[in-house]
PDB file of N, CA and C in Angstrom:
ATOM      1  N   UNK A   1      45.519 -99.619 -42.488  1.00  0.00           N
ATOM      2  CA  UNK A   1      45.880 -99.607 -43.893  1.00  0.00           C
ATOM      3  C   UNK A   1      44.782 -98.876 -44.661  1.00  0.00           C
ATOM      4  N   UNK A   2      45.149 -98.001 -45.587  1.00  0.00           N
ATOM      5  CA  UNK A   2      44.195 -97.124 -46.302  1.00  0.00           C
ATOM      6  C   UNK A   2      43.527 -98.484 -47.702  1.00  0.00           C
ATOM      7  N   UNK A   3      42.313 -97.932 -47.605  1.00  0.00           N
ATOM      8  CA  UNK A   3      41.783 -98.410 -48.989  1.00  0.00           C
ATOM      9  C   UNK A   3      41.285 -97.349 -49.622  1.00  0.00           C
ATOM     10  N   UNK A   4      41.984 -98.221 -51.142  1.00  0.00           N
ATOM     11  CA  UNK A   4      41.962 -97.442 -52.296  1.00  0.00           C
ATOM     12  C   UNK A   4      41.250 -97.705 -53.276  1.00  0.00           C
ATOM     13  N   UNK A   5      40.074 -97.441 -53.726  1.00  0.00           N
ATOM     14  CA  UNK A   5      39.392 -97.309 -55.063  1.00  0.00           C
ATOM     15  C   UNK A   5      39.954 -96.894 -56.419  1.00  0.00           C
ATOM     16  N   UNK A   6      40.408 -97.692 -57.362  1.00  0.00           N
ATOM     17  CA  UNK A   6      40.764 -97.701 -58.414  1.00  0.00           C
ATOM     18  C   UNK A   6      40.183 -97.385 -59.467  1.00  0.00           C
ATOM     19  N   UNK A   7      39.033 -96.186 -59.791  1.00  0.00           N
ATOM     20  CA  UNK A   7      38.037 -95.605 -61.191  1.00  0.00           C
ATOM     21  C   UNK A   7      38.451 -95.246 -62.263  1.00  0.00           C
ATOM     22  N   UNK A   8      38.299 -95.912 -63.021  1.00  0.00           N
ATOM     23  CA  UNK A   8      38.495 -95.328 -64.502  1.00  0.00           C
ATOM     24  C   UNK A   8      38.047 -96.225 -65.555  1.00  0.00           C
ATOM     25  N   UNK A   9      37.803 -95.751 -66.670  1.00  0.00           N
ATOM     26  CA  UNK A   9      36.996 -96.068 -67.968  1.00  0.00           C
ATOM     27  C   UNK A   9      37.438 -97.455 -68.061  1.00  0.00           C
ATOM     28  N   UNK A  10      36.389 -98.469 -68.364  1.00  0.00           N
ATOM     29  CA  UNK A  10      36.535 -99.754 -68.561  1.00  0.00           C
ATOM     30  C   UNK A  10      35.944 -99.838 -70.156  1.00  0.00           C
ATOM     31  N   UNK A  11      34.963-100.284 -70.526  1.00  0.00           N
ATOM     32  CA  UNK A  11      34.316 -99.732 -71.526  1.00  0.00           C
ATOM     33  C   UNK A  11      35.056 -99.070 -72.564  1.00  0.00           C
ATOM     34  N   UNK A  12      35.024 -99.371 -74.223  1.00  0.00           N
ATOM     35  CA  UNK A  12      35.034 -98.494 -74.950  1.00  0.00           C
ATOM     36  C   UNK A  12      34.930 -98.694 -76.618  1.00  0.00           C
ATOM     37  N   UNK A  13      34.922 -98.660 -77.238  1.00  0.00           N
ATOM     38  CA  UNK A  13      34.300 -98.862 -78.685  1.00  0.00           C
ATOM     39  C   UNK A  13      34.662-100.353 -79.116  1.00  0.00           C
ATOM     40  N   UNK A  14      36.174 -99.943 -78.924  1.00  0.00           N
ATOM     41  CA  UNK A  14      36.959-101.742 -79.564  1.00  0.00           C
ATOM     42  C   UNK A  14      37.427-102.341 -78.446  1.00  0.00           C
ATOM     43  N   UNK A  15      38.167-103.745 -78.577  1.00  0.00           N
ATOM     44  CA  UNK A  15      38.480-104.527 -77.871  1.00  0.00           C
ATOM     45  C   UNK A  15      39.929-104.074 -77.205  1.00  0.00           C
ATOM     46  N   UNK A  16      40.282-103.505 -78.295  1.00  0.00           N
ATOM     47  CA  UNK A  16      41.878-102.926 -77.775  1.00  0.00           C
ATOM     48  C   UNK A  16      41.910-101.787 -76.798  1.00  0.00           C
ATOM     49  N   UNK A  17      41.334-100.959 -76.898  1.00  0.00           N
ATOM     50  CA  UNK A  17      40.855 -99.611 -76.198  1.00  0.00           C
ATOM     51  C   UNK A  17      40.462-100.829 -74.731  1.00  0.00           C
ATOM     52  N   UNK A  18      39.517-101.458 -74.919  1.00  0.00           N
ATOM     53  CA  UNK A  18      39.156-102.015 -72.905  1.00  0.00           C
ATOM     54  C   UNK A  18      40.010-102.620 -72.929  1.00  0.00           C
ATOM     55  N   UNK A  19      40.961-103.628 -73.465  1.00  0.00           N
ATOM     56  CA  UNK A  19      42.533-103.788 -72.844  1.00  0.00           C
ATOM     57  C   UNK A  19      43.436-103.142 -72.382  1.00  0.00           C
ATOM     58  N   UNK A  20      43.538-101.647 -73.094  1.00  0.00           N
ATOM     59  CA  UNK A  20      44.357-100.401 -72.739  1.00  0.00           C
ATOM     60  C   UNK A  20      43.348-100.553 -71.607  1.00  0.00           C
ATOM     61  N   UNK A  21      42.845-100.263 -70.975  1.00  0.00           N
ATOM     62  CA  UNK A  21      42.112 -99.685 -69.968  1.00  0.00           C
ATOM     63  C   UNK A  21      42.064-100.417 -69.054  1.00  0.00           C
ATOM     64  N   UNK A  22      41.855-102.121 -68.853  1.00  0.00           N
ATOM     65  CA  UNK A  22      41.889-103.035 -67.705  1.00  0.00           C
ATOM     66  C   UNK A  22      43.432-102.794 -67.652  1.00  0.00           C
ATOM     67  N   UNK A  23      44.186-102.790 -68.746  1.00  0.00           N
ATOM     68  CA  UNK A  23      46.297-103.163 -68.038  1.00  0.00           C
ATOM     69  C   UNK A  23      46.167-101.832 -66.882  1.00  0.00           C
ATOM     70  N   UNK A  24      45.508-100.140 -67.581  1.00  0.00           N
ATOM     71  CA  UNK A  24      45.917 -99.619 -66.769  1.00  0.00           C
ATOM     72  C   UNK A  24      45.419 -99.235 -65.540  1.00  0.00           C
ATOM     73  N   UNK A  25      44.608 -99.752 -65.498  1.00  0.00           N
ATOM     74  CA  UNK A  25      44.012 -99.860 -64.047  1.00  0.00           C
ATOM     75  C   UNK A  25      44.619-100.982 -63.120  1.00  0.00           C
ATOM     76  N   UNK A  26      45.095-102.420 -63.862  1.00  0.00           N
ATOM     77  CA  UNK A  26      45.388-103.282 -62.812  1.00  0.00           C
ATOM     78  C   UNK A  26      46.945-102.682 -62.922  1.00  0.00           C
ATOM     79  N   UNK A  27      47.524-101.964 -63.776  1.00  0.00           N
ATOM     80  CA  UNK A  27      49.356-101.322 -63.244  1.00  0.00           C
ATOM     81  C   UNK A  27      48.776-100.129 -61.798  1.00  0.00           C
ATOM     82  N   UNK A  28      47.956 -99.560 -62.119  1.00  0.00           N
ATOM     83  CA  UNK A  28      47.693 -98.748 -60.998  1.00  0.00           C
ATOM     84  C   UNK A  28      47.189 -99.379 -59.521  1.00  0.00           C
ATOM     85  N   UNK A  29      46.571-100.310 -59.872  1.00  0.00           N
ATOM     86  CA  UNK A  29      46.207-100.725 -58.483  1.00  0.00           C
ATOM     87  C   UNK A  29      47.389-101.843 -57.820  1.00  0.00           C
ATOM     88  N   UNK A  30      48.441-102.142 -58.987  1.00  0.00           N
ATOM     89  CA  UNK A  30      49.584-102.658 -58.336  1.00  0.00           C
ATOM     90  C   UNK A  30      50.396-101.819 -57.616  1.00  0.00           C
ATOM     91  N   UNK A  31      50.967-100.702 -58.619  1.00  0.00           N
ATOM     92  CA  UNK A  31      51.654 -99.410 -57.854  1.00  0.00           C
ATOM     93  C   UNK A  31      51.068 -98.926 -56.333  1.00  0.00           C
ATOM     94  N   UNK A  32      49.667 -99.044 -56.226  1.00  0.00           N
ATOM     95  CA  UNK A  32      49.253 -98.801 -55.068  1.00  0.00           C
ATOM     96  C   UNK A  32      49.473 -99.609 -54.151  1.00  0.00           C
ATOM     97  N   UNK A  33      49.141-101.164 -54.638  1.00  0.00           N
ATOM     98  CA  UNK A  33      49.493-102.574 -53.589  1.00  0.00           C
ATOM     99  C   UNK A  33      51.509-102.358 -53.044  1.00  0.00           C
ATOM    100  N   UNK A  34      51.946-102.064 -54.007  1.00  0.00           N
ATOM    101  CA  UNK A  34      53.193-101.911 -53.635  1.00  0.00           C
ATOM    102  C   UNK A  34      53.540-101.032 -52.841  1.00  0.00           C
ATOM    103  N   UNK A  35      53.169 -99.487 -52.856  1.00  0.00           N
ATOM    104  CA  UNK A  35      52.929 -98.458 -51.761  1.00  0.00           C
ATOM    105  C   UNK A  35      52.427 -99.058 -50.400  1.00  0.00           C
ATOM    106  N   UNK A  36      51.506-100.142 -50.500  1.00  0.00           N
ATOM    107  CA  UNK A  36      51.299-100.091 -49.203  1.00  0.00           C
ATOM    108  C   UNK A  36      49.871 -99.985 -48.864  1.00  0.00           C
ATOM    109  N   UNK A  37      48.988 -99.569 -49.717  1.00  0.00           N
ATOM    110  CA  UNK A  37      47.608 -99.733 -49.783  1.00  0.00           C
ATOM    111  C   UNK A  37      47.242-100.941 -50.294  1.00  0.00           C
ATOM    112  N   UNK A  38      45.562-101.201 -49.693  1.00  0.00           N
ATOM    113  CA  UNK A  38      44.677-102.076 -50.033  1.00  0.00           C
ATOM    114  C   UNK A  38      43.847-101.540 -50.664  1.00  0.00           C
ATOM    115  N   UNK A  39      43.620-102.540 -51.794  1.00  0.00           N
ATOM    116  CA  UNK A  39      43.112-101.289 -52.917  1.00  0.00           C
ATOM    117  C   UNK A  39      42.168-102.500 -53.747  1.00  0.00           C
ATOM    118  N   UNK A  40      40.591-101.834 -54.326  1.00  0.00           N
ATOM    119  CA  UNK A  40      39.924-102.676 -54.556  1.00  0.00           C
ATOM    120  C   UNK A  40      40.238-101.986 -56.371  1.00  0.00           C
ATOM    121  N   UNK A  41      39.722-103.026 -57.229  1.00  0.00           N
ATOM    122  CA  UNK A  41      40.579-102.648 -58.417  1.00  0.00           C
ATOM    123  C   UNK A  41      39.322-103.343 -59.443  1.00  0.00           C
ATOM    124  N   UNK A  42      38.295-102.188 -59.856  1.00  0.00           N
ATOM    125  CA  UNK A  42      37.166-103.216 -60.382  1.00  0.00           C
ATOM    126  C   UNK A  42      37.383-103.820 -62.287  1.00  0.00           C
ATOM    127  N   UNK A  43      39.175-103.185 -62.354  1.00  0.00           N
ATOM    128  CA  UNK A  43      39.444-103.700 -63.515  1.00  0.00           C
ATOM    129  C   UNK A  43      39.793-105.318 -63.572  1.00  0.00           C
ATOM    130  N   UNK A  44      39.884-105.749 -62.804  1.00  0.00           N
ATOM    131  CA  UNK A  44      40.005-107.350 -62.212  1.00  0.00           C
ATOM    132  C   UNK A  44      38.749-107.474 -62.113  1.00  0.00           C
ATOM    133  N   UNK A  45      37.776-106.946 -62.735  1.00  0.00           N
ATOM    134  CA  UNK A  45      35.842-107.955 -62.455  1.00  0.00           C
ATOM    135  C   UNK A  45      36.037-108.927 -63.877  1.00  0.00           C
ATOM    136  N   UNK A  46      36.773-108.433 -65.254  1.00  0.00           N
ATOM    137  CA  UNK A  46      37.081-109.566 -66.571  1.00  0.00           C
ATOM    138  C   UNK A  46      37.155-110.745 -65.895  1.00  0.00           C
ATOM    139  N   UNK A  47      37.819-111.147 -64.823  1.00  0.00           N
ATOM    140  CA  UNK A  47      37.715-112.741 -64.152  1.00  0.00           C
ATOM    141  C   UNK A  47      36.443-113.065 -63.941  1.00  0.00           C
ATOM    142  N   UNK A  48      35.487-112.627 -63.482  1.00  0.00           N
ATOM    143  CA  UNK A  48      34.119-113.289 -63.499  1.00  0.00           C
ATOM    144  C   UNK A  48      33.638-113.568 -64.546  1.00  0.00           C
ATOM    145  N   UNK A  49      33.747-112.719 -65.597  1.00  0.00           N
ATOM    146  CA  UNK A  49      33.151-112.855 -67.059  1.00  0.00           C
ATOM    147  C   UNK A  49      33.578-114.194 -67.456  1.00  0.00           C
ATOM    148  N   UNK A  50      34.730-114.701 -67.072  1.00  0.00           N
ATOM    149  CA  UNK A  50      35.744-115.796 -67.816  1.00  0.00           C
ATOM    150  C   UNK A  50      35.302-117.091 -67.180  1.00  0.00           C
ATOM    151  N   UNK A  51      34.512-117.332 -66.224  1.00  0.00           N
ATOM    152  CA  UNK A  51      34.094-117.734 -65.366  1.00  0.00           C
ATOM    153  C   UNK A  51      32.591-118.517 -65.405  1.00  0.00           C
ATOM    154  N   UNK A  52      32.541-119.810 -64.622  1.00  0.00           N
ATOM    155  CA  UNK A  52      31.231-120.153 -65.311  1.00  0.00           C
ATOM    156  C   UNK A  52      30.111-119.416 -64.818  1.00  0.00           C
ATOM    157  N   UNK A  53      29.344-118.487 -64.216  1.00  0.00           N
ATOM    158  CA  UNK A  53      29.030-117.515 -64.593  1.00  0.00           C
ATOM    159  C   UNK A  53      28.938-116.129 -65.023  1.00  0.00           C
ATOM    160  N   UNK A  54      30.202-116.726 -65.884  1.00  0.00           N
ATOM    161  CA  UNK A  54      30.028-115.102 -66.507  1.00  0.00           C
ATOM    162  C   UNK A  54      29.414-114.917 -67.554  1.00  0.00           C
ATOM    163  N   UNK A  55      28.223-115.419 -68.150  1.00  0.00           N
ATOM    164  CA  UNK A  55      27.253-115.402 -68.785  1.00  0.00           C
ATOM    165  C   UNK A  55      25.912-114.652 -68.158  1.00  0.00           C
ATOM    166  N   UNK A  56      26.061-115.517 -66.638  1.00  0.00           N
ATOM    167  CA  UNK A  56      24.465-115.331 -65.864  1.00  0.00           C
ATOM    168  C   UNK A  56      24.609-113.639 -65.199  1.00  0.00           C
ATOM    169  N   UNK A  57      25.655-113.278 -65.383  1.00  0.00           N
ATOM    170  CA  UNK A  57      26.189-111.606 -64.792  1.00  0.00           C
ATOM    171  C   UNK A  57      25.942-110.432 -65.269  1.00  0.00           C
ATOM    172  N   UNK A  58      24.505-109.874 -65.655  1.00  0.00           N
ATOM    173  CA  UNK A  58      24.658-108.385 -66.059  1.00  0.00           C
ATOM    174  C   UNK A  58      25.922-107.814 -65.950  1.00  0.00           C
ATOM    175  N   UNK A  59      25.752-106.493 -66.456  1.00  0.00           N
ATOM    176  CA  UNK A  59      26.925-105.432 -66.641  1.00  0.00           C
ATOM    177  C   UNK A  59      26.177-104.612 -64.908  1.00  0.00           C
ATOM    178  N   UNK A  60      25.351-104.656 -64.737  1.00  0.00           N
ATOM    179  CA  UNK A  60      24.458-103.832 -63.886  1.00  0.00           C
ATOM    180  C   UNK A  60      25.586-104.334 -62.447  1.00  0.00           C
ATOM    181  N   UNK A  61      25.157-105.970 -62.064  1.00  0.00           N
ATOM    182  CA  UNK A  61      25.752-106.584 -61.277  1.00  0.00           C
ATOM    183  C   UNK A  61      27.315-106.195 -60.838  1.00  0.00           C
ATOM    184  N   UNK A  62      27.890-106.463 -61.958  1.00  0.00           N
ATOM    185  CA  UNK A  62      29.275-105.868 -61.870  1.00  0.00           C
ATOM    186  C   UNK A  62      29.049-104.501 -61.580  1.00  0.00           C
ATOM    187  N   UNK A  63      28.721-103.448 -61.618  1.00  0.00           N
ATOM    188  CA  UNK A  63      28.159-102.313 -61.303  1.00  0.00           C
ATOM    189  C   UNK A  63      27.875-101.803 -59.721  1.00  0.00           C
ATOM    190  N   UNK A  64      27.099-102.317 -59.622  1.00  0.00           N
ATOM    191  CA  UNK A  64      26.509-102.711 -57.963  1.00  0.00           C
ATOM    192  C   UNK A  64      27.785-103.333 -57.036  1.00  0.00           C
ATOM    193  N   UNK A  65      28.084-104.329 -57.525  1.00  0.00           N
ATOM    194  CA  UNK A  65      29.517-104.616 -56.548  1.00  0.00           C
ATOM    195  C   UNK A  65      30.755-103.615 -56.164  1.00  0.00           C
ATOM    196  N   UNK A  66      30.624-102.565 -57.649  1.00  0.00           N
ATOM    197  CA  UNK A  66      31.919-102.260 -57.208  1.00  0.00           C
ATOM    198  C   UNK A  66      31.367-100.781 -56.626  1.00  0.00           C
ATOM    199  N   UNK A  67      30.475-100.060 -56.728  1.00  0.00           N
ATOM    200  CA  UNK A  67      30.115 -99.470 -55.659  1.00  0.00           C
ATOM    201  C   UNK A  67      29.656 -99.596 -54.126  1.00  0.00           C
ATOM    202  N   UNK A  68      29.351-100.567 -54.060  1.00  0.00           N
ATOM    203  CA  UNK A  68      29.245-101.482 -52.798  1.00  0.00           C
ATOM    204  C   UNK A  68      31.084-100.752 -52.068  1.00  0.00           C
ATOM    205  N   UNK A  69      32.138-101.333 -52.859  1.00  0.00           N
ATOM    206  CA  UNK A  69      33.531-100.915 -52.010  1.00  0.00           C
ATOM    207  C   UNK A  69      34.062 -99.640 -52.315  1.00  0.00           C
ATOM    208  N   UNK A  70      33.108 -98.822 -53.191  1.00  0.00           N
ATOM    209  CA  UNK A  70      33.346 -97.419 -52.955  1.00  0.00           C
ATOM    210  C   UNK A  70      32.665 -96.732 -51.821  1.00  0.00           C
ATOM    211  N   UNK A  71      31.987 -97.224 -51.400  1.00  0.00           N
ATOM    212  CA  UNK A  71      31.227 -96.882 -50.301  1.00  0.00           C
ATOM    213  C   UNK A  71      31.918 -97.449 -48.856  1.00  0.00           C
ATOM    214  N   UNK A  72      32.958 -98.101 -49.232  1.00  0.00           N
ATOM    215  CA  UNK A  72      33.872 -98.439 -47.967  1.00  0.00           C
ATOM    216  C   UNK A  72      35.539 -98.160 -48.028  1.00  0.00           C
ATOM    217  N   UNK A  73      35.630 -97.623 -49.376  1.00  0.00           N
ATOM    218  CA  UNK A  73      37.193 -96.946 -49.173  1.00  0.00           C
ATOM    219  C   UNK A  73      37.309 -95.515 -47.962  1.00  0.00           C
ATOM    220  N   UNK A  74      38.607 -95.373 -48.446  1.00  0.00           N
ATOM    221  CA  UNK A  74      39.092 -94.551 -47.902  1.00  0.00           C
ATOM    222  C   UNK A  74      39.531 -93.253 -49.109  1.00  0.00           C
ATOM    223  N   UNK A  75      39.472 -94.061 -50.334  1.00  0.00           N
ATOM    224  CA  UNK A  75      40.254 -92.673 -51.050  1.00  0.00           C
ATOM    225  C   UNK A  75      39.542 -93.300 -52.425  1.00  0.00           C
ATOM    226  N   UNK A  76      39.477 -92.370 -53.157  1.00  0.00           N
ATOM    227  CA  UNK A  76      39.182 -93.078 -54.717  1.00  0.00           C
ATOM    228  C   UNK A  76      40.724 -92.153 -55.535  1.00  0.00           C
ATOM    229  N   UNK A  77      40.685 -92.786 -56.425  1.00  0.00           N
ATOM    230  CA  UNK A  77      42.226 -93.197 -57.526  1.00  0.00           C
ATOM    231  C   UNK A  77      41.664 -92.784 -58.792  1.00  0.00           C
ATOM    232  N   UNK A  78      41.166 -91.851 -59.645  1.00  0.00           N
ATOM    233  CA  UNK A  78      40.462 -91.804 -60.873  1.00  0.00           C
ATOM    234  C   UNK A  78      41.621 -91.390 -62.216  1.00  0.00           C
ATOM    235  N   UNK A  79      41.305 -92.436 -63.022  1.00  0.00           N
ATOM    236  CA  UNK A  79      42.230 -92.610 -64.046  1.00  0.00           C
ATOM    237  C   UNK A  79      41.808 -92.068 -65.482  1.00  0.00           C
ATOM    238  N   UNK A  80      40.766 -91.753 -65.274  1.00  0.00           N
ATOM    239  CA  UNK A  80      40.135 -91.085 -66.543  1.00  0.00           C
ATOM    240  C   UNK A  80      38.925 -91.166 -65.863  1.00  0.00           C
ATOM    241  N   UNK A  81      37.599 -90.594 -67.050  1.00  0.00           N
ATOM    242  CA  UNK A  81      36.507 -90.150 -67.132  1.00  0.00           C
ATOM    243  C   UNK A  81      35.435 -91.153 -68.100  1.00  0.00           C
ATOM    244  N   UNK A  82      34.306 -91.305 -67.551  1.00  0.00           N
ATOM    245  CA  UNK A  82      33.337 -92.255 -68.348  1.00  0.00           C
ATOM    246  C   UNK A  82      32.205 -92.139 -67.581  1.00  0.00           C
ATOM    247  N   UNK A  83      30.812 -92.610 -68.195  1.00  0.00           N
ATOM    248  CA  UNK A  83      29.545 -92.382 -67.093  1.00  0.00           C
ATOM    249  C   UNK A  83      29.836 -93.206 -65.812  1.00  0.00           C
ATOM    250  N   UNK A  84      30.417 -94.311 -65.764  1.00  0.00           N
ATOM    251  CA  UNK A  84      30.295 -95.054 -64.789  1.00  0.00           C
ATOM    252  C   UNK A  84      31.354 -94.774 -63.300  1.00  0.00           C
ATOM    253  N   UNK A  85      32.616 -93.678 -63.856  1.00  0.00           N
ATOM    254  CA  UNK A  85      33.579 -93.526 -63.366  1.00  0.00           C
ATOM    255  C   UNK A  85      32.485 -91.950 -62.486  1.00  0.00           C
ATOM    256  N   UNK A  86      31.615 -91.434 -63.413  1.00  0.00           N
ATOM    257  CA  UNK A  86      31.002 -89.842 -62.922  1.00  0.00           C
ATOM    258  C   UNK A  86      30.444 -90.522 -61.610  1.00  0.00           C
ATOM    259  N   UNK A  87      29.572 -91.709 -61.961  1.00  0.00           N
ATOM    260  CA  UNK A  87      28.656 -92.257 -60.816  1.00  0.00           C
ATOM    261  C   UNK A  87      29.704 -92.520 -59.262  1.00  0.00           C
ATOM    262  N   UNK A  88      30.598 -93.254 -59.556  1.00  0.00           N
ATOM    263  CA  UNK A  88      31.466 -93.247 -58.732  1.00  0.00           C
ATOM    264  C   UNK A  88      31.572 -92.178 -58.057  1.00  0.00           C
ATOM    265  N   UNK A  89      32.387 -91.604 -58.867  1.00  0.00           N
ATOM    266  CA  UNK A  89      32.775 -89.706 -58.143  1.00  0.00           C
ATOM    267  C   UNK A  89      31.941 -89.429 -56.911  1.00  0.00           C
ATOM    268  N   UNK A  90      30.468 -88.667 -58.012  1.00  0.00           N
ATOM    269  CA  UNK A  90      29.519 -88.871 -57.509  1.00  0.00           C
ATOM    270  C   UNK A  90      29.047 -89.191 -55.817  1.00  0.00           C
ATOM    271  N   UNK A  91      29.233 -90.721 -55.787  1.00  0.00           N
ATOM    272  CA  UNK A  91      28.732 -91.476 -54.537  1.00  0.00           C
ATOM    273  C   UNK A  91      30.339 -91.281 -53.627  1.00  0.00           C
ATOM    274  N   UNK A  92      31.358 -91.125 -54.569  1.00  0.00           N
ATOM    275  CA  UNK A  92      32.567 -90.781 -53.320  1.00  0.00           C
ATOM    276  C   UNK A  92      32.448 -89.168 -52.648  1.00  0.00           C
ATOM    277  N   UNK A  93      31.832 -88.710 -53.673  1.00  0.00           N
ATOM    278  CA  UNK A  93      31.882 -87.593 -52.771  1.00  0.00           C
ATOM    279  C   UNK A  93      30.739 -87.209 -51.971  1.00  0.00           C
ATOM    280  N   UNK A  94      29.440 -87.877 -51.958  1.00  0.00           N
ATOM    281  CA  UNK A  94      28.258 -87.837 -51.431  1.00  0.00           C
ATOM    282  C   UNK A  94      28.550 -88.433 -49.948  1.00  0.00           C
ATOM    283  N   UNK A  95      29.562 -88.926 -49.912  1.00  0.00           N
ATOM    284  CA  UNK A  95      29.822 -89.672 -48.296  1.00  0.00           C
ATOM    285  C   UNK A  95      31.401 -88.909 -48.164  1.00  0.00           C
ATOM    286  N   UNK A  96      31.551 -87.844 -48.752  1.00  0.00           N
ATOM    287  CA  UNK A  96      32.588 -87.039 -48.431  1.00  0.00           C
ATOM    288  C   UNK A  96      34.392 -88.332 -48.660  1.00  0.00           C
ATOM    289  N   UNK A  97      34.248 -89.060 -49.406  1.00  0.00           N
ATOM    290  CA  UNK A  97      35.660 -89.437 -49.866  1.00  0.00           C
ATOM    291  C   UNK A  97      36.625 -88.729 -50.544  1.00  0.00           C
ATOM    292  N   UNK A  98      37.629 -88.865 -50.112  1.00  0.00           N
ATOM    293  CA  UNK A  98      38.289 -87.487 -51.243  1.00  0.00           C
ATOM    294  C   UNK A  98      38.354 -88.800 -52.271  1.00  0.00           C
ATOM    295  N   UNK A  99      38.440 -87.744 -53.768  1.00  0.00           N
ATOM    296  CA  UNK A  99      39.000 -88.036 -54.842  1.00  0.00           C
ATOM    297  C   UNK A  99      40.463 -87.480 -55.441  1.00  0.00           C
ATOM    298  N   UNK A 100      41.238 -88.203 -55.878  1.00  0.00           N
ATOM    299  CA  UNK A 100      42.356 -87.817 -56.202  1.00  0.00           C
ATOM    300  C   UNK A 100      42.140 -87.904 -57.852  1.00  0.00           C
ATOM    301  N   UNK A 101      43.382 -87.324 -58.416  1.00  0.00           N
ATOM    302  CA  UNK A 101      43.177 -87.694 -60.159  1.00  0.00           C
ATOM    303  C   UNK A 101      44.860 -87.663 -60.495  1.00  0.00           C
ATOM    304  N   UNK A 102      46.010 -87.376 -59.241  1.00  0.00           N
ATOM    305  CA  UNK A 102      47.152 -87.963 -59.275  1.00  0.00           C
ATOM    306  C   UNK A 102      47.623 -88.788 -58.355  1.00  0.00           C
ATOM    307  N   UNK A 103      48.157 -89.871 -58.423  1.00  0.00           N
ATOM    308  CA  UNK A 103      49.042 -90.518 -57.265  1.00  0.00           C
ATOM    309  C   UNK A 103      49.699 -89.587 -56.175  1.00  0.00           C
ATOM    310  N   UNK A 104      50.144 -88.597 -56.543  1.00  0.00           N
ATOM    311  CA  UNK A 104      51.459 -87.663 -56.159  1.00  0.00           C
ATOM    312  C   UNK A 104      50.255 -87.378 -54.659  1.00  0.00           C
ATOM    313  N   UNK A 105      49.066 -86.659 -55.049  1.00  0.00           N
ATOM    314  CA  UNK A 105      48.098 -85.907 -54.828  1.00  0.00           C
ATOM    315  C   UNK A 105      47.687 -86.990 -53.310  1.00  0.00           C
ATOM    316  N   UNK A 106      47.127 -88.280 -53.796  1.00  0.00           N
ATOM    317  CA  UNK A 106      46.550 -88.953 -52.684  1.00  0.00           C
ATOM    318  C   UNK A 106      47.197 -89.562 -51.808  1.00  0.00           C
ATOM    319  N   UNK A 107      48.860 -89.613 -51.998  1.00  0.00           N
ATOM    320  CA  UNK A 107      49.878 -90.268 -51.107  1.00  0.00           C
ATOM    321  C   UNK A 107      50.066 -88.826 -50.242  1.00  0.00           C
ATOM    322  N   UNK A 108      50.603 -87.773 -50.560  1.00  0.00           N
ATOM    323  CA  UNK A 108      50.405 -86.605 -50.328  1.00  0.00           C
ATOM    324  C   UNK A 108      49.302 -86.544 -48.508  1.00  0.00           C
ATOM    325  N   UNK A 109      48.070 -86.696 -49.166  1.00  0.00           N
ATOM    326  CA  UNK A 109      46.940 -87.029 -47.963  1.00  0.00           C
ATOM    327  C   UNK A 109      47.033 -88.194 -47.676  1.00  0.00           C
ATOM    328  N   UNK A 110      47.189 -89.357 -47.657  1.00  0.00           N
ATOM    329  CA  UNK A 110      47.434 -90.223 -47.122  1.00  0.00           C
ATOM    330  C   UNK A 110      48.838 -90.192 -46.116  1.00  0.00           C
ATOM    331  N   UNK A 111      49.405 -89.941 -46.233  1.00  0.00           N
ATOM    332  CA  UNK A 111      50.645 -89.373 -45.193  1.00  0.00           C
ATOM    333  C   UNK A 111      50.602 -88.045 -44.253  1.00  0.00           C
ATOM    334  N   UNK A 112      49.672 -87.123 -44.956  1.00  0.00           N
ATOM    335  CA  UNK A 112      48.884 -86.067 -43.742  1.00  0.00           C
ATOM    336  C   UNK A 112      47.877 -86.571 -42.713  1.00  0.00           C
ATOM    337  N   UNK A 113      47.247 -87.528 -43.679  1.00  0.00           N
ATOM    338  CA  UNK A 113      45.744 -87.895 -42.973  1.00  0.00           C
ATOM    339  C   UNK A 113      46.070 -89.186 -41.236  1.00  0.00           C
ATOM    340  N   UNK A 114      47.246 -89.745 -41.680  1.00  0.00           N
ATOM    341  CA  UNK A 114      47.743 -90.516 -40.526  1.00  0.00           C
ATOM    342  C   UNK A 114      49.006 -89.772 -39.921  1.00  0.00           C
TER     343      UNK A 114
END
């Protein structure tokens, strides 16, 4: 089963803007669960925050974890652009992961690649 990295802008001025942004990352990493991939989705880290320590949790922490499973996918999923999404890139492509920036694009290689 392929794993899929889910990147894109979390972060952003107002509260509404990082809601737009966690729905569309966790609709994307469903569309993917439904395809058939295992897919790590670091717009689902808001549950720790909610959580009794989600006080004791840098932003850093959350940070560190979810590159931790970019460093063990198989594909990264990028949904937009932000510093934290570049870093990603970045470390996916430093260990040679492809990056995609359409669905169409990484199912595409994912059906060549097996």
């Amino acid at each position: 089963m392929k794993r899929i990295y889910v990147a894109g802008p979390y972060s952003a001025d107002n509260i509404m803007q990082v809601l737009r942004n966690i729905r569309n990352g966790i609709n994307a990493g469903a569309e993917l669960m439904a395809k058939g991939y295992a897919v790590f989705c670091p717009f689902l880290d808001f549950q720790f925050a909610l959580g009794p320590w989600g006080d004791a949790l840098p932003k850093a922490a959350f940070q560190a974890n979810s590159m931790a499973f970019v460093e063990c996918c198989h594909a990264m999923l990028v949904l937009g652009y932000s510093g934290g999404v570049e870093r990603e890139i970045d470390r996916a492509k430093a260990l040679r992961i492809p990056v995609f920036t359409h669905m169409t694009d990484l199912e595409k290689w994912a059906n060549e690649a097996y």
